[in-house]
Protein backbone atom coordinates (compact mmCIF):
# COMPACT_ATOMS: atom_id res chain seq x y z
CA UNK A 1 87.24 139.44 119.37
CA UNK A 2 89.14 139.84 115.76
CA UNK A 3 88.74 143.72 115.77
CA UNK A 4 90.44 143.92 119.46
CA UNK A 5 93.17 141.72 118.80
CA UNK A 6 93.78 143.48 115.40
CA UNK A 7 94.10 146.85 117.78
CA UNK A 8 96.41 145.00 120.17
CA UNK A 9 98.74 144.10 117.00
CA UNK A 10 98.70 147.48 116.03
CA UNK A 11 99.60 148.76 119.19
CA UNK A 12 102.66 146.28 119.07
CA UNK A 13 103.60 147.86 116.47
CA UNK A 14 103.52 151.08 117.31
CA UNK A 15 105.36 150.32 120.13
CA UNK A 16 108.36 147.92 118.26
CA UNK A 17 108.65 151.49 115.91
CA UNK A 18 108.94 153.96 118.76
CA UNK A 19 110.72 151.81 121.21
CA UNK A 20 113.29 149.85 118.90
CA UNK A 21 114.56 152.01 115.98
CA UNK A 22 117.74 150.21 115.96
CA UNK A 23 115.95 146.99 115.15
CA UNK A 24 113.75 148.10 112.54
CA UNK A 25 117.13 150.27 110.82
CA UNK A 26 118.69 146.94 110.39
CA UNK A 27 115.06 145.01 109.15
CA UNK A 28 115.00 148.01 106.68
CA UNK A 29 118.98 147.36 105.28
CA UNK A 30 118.40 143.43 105.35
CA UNK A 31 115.50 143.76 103.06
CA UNK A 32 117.08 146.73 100.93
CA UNK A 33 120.23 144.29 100.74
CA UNK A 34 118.22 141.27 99.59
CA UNK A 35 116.06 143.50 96.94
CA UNK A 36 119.69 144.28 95.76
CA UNK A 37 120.85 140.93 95.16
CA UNK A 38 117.79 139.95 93.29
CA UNK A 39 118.57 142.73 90.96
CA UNK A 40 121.68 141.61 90.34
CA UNK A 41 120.45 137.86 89.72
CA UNK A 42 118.11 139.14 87.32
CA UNK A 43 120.45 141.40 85.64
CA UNK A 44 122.81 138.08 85.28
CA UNK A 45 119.98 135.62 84.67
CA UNK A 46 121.46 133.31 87.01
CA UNK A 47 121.79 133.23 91.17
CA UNK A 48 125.21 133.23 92.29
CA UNK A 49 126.84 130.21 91.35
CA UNK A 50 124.23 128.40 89.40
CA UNK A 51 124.60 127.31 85.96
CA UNK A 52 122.43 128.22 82.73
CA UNK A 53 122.81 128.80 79.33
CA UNK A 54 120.79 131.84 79.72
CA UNK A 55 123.63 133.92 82.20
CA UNK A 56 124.98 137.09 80.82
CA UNK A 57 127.88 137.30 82.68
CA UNK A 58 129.51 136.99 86.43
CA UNK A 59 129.61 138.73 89.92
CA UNK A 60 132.60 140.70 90.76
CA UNK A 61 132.44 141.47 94.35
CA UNK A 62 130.88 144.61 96.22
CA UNK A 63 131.13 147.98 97.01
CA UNK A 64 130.44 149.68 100.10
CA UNK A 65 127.76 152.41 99.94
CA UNK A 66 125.64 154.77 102.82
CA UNK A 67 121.85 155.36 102.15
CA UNK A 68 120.23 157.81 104.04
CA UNK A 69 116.17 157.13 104.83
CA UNK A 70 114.07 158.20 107.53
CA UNK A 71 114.87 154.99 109.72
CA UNK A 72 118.30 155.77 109.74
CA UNK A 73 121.73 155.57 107.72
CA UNK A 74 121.91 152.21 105.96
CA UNK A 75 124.92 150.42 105.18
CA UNK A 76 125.00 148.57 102.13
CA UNK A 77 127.31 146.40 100.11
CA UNK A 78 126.38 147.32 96.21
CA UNK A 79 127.07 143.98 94.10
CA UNK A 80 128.97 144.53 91.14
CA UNK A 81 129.58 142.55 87.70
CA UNK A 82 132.46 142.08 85.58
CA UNK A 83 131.06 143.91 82.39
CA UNK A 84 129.26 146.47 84.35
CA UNK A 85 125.89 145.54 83.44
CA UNK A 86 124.22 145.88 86.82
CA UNK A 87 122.69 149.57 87.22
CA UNK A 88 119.58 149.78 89.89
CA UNK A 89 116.71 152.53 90.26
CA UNK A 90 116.40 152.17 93.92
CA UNK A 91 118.43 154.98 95.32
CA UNK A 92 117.96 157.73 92.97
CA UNK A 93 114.10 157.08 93.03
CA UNK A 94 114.16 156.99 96.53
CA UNK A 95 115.99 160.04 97.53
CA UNK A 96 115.03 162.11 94.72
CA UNK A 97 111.87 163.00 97.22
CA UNK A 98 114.46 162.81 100.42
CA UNK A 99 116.68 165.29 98.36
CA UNK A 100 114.20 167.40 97.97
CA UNK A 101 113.22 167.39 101.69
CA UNK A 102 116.60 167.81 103.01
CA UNK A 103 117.46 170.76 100.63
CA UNK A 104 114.36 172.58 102.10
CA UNK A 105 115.37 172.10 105.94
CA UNK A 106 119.02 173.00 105.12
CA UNK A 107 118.37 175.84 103.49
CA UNK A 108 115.92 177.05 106.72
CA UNK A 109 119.40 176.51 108.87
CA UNK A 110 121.33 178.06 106.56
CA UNK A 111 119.26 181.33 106.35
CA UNK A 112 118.91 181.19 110.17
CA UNK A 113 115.06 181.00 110.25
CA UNK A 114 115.28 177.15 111.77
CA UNK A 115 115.32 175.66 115.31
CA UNK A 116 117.87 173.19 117.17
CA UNK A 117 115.26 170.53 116.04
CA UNK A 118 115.65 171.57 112.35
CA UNK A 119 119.43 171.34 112.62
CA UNK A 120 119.32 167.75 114.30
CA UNK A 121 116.98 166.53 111.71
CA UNK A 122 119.09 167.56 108.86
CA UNK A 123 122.47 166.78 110.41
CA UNK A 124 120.78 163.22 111.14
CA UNK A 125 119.67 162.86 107.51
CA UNK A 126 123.38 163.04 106.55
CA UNK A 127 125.65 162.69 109.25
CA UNK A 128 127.31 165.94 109.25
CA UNK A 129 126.97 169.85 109.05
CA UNK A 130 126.20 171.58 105.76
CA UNK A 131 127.22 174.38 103.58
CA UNK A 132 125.39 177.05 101.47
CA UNK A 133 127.79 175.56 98.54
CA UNK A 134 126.83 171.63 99.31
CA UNK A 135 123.01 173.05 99.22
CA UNK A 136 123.89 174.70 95.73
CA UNK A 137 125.39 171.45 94.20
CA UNK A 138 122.27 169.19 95.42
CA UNK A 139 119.52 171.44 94.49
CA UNK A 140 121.03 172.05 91.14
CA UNK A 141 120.89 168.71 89.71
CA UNK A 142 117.80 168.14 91.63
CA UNK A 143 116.31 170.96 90.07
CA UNK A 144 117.07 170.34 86.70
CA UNK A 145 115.60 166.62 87.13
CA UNK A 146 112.11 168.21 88.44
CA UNK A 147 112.36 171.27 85.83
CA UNK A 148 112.35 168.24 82.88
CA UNK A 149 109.18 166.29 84.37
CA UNK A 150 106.98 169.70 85.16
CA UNK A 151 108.06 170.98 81.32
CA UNK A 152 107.71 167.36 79.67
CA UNK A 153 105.17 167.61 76.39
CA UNK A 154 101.59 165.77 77.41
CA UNK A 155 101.67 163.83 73.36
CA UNK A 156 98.97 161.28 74.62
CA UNK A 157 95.72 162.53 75.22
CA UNK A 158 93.49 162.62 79.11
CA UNK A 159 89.83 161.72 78.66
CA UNK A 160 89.97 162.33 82.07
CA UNK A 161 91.41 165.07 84.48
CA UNK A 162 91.10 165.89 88.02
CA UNK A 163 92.10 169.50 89.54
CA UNK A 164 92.49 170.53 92.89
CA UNK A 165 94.69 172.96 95.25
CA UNK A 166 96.46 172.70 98.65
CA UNK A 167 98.20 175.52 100.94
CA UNK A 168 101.75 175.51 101.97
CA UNK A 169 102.97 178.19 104.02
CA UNK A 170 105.89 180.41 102.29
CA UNK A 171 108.09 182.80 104.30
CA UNK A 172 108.30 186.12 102.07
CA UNK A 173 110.56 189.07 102.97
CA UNK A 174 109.90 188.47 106.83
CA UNK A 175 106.20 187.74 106.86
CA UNK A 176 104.12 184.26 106.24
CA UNK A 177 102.36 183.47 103.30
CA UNK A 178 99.68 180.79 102.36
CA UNK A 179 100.31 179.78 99.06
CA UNK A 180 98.03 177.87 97.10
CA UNK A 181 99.43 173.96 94.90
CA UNK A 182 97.65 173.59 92.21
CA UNK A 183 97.22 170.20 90.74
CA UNK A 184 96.09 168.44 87.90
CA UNK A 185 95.92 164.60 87.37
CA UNK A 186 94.93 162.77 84.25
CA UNK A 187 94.12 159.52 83.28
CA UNK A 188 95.14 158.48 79.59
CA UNK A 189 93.83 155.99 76.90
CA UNK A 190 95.42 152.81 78.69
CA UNK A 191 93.72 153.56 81.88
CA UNK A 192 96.40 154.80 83.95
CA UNK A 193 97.20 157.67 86.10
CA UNK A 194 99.70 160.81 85.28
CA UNK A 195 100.67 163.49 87.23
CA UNK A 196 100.27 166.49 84.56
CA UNK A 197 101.27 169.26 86.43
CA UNK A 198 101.83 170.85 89.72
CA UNK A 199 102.64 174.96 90.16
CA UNK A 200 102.64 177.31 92.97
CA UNK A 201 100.53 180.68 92.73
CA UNK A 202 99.85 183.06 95.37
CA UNK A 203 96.25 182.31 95.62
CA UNK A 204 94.09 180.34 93.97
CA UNK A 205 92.07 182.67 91.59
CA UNK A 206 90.50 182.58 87.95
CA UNK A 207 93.66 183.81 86.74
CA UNK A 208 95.50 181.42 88.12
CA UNK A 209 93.96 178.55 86.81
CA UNK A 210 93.91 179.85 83.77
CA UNK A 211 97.07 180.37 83.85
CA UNK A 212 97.85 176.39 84.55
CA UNK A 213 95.64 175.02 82.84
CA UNK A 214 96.89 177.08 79.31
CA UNK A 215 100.35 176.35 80.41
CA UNK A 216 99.03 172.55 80.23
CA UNK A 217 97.79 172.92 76.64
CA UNK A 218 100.56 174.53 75.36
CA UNK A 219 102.56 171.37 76.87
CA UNK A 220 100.16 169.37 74.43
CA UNK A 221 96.85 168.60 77.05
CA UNK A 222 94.30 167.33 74.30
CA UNK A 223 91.46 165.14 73.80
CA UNK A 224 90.17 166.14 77.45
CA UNK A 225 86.70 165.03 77.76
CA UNK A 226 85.32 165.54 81.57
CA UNK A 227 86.89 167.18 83.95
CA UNK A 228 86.08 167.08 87.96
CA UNK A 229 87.17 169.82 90.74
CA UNK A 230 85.56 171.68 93.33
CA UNK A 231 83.07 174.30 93.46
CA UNK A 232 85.87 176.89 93.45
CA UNK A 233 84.58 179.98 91.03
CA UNK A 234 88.19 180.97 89.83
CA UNK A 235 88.36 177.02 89.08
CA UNK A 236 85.34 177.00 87.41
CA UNK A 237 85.56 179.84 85.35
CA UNK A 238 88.87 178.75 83.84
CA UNK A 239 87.58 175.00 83.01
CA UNK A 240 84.77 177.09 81.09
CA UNK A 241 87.58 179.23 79.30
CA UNK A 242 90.18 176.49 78.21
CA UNK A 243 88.91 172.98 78.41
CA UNK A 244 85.90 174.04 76.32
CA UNK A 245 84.82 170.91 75.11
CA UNK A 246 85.14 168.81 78.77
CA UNK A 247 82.20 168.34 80.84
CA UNK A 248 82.41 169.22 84.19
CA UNK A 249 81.62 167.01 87.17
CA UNK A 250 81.26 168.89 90.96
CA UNK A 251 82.88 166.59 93.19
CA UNK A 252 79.99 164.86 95.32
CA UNK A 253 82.09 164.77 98.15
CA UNK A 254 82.54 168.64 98.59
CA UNK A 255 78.83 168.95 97.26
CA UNK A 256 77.76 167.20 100.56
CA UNK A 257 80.61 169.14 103.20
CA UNK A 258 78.91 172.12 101.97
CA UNK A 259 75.13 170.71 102.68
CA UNK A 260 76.10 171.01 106.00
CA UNK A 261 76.15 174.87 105.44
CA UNK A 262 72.10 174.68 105.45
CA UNK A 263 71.74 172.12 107.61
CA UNK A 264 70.92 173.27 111.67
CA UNK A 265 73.53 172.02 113.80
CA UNK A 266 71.49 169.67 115.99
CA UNK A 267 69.76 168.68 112.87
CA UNK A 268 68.87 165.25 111.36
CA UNK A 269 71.83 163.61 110.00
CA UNK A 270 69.98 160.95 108.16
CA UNK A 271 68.44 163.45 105.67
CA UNK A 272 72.22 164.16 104.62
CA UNK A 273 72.97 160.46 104.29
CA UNK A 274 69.77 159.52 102.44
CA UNK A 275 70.97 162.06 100.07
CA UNK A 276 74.57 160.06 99.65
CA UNK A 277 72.51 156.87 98.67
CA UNK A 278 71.88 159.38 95.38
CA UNK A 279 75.39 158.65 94.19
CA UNK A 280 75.34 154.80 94.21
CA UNK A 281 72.40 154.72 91.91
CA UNK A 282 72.80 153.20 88.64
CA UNK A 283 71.70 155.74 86.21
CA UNK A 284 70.88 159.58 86.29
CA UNK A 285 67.16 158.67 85.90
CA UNK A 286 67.16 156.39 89.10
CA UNK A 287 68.79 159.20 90.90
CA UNK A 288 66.70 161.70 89.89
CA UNK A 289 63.70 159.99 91.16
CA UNK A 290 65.48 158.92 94.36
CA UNK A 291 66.05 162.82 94.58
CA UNK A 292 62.16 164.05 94.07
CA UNK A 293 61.19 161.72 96.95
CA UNK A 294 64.02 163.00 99.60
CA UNK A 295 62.51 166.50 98.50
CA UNK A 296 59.28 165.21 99.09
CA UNK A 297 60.54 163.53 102.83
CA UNK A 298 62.52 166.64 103.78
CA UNK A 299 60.61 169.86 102.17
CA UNK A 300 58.98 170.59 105.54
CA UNK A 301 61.38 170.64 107.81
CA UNK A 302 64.54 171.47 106.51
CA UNK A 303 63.47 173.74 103.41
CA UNK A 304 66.90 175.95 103.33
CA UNK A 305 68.65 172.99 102.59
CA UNK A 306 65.85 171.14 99.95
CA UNK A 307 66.30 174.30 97.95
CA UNK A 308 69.67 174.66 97.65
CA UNK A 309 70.28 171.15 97.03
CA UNK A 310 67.59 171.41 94.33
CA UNK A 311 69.14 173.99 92.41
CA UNK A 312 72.94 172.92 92.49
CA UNK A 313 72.48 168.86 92.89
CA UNK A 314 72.56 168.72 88.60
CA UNK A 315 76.30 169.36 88.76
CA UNK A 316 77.29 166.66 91.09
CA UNK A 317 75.34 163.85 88.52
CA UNK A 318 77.66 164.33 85.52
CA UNK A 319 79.42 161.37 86.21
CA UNK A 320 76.08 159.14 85.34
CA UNK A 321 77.16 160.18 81.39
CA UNK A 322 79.93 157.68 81.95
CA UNK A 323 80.66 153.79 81.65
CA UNK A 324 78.44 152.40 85.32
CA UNK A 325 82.19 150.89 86.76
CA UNK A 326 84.50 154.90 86.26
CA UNK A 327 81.58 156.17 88.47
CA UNK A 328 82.75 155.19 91.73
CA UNK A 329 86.45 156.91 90.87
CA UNK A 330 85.31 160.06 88.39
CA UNK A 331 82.25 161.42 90.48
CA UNK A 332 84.87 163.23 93.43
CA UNK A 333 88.45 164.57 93.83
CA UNK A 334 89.20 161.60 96.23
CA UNK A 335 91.94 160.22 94.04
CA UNK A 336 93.70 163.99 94.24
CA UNK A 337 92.91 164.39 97.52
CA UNK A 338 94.66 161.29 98.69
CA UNK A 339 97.69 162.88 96.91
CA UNK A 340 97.44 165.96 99.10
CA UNK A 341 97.05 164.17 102.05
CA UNK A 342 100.25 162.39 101.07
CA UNK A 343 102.01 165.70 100.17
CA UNK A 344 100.91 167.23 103.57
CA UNK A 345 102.24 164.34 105.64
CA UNK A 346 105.76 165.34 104.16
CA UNK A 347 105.13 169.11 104.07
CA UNK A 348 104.57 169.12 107.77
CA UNK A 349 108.00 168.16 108.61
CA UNK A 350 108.75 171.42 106.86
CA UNK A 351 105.93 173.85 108.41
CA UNK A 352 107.24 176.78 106.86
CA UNK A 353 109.18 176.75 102.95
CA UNK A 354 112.09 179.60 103.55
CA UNK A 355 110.83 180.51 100.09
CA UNK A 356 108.68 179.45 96.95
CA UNK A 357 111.28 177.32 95.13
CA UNK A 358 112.01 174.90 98.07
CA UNK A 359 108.29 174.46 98.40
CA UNK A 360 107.68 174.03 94.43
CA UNK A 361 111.15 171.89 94.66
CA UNK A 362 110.09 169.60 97.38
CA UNK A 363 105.98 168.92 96.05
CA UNK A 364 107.51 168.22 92.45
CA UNK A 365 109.33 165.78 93.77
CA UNK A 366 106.96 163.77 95.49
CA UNK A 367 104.65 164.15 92.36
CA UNK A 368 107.41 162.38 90.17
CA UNK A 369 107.91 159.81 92.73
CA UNK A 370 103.94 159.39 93.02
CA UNK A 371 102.97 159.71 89.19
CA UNK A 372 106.32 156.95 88.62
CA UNK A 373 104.73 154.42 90.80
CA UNK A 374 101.44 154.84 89.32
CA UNK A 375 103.24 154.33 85.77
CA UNK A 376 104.38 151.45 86.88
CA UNK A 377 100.91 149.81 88.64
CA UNK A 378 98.46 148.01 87.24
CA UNK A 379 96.37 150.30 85.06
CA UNK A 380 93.24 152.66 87.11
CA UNK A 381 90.59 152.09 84.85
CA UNK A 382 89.46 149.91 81.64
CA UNK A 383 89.22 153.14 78.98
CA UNK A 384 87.58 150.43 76.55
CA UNK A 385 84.88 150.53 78.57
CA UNK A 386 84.43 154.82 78.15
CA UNK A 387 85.26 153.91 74.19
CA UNK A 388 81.98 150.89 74.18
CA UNK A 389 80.06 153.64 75.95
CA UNK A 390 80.61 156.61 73.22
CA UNK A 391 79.56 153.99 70.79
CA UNK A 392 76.30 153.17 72.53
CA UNK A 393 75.50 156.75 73.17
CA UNK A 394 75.53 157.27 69.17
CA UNK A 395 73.55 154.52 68.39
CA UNK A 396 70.99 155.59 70.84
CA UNK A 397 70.94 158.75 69.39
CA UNK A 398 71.19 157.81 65.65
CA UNK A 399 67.88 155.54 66.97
């Protein structure tokens, strides 16, 4: 019974967020306000009125201020101080993304390539019409904020960096263009996750992750030890000619899409999952054992598939030459490809970028607002763990 009422709740919902946008507008501001007010009580060290030794000063009234969100114009009343202490993150973390969106629909009206839809979403985001010179003045500053993150210097180093690419479609002098985003994500000495870079190129070849990935070093990228991507070649081939000293993990998950390539349609889908149960194995030894008896099992009847797996399965176990608890999050792309899936959701509202910049403009700045929150979160993984490892694995050796 749990599972069905658990669907019936989120059909309510679905149905209070179609059916009552009004309602959920003002549950939006009412929380917005409140998260407000505790600002400012924290700011003061004190809530309004209350006495402590530990206050840093007083309230002095409000002013009145519109934010614009997807549910729906907000109206807020900004609390102010007497000394002007009180400063708050919210909005311009917010709408830096939202900017970035709304400059790449307005510009589509502008340059008469959008639809009456495109106009009503962007004259709903703000209320009112909008000029090529109001454009100008937003994507400026906007630009200049997303210009300092992508050209920041990487000082710490990234044991640990993930790469993958997504399309966007690009109108270019009248036709339509896929062109490709390529990523990188690393994860630094304290465990946490950084968005390192994100370009656009117009396909995604050897020379244009080579291209990244030196434009990445020369930013500082260092003390890179394993690196895991697709089976791309151009990808490959530029991991080989930059990050030189990284080992390279194939992402499991993309390993066992393309199984299906030399697997008969009707065929027997447990052979593919009994070769999943590889990957939860606690060493490379137990897996490799586990792997000479599903070649034994499945020899026979699906050969195609026993030998290809045989001769490419090596550089999906990489992973197993790190600490047992980073193998669940360093043996696929799944952490980057939740990103994408993220960056797509917002993309789509788009469906084609006029041009290249309004694409670049609007991915960059959901990759701040992304890599920020991750800053902020409780850290990925425990990095002492990869340093007790390295320690072992000399010992062993030195043995």
């Amino acid at each position: 019974m749990a599972p069905k009422n658990r669907n019936a709740e989120t059909s309510d919902v679905k149905t209070l967020l179609v059916e009552t946008p009004e309602l959920i507008r003002q549950i939006v501001e009412q929380t917005v306000q409140q998260i407000l007010e505790s600002e400012m009580d924290e700011t003061l060290g004190a809530r309004r009125s209350e006495r402590t030794e530990e206050r840093a000063g007083h309230r002095s009234g409000y002013y009145d201020r519109s934010f614009i969100t997807r549910v729906g114009k907000l109206e807020l009343r900004i609390p102010q101080d007497r000394k002007g202490l009180f400063r708050t993150e919210l909005f311009e973390r917010y709408q830096r993304s939202e900017k970035a969106l709304f400059a790449a629909l307005t510009e589509m009206y502008i340059q008469g390539v959008s639809t009456r839809k495109v106009k009503a979403i962007t004259e709903e985001l703000c209320g009112h019409s909008f000029s090529a010179s109001s454009i100008s003045e937003i994507t400026r500053k906007l630009d200049g904020q997303l210009e300092a993150f992508a050209t920041r210097r990487l000082d710490e180093g990234y044991p640990y960096v993930i790469l993958d690419a997504r399309y966007e479609r690009i109108r270019d002098q009248g036709t339509i263009n896929h062109y490709a985003v390529l990523i990188a994500i690393g994860i630094n000495h304290e465990g946490r996750r950084c968005i390192l870079g994100v370009e656009l190129a117009e396909r995604e070849s050897r020379n244009s992750w080579s291209s990244f990935l030196r434009g990445l070093r020369e930013r500082g990228l260092h003390g890179v030890e394993f690196v895991v991507s697709d089976d791309h070649a151009g990808l490959k081939a530029a991991i080989r000619e930059v990050l030189t000293d990284a080992s390279w993990q194939r992402c499991y998950v993309h390993f066992l899409r393309n199984a299906l390539d030399y697997l008969p349609r009707h065929g027997d889908h447990d052979c593919l999952q009994e070769l999943r149960w590889i990957y939860s194995r606690r060493d490379v030894g137990e897996a490799r054992r586990d792997l000479a008896t599903w070649l034994a099992k499945w020899q026979a009847k699906y050969s195609k598939l026993c030998n290809w797996v045989e001769e490419n399965i090596e550089e999906t176990l990489t992973f197993y030459r790190l600490p047992a608890e980073h193998h669940k999050h360093m043996k696929s792309t799944n952490m980057l490809e939740r990103l994408n899936e993220e960056i797509k959701r917002r993309t789509l509202v788009v469906r084609i970028f006029p041009n290249e910049a309004s694409c670049l403009r609007l991915v960059r700045a959901l990759a701040v607002e992304v890599h920020e929150n991750w800053i902020e979160a409780t850290r990925y993984l425990n990095m002492e763990l990869l340093a007790e490892h390295k320690k072992l694995l000399l010992r062993e050796v030195a043995a």
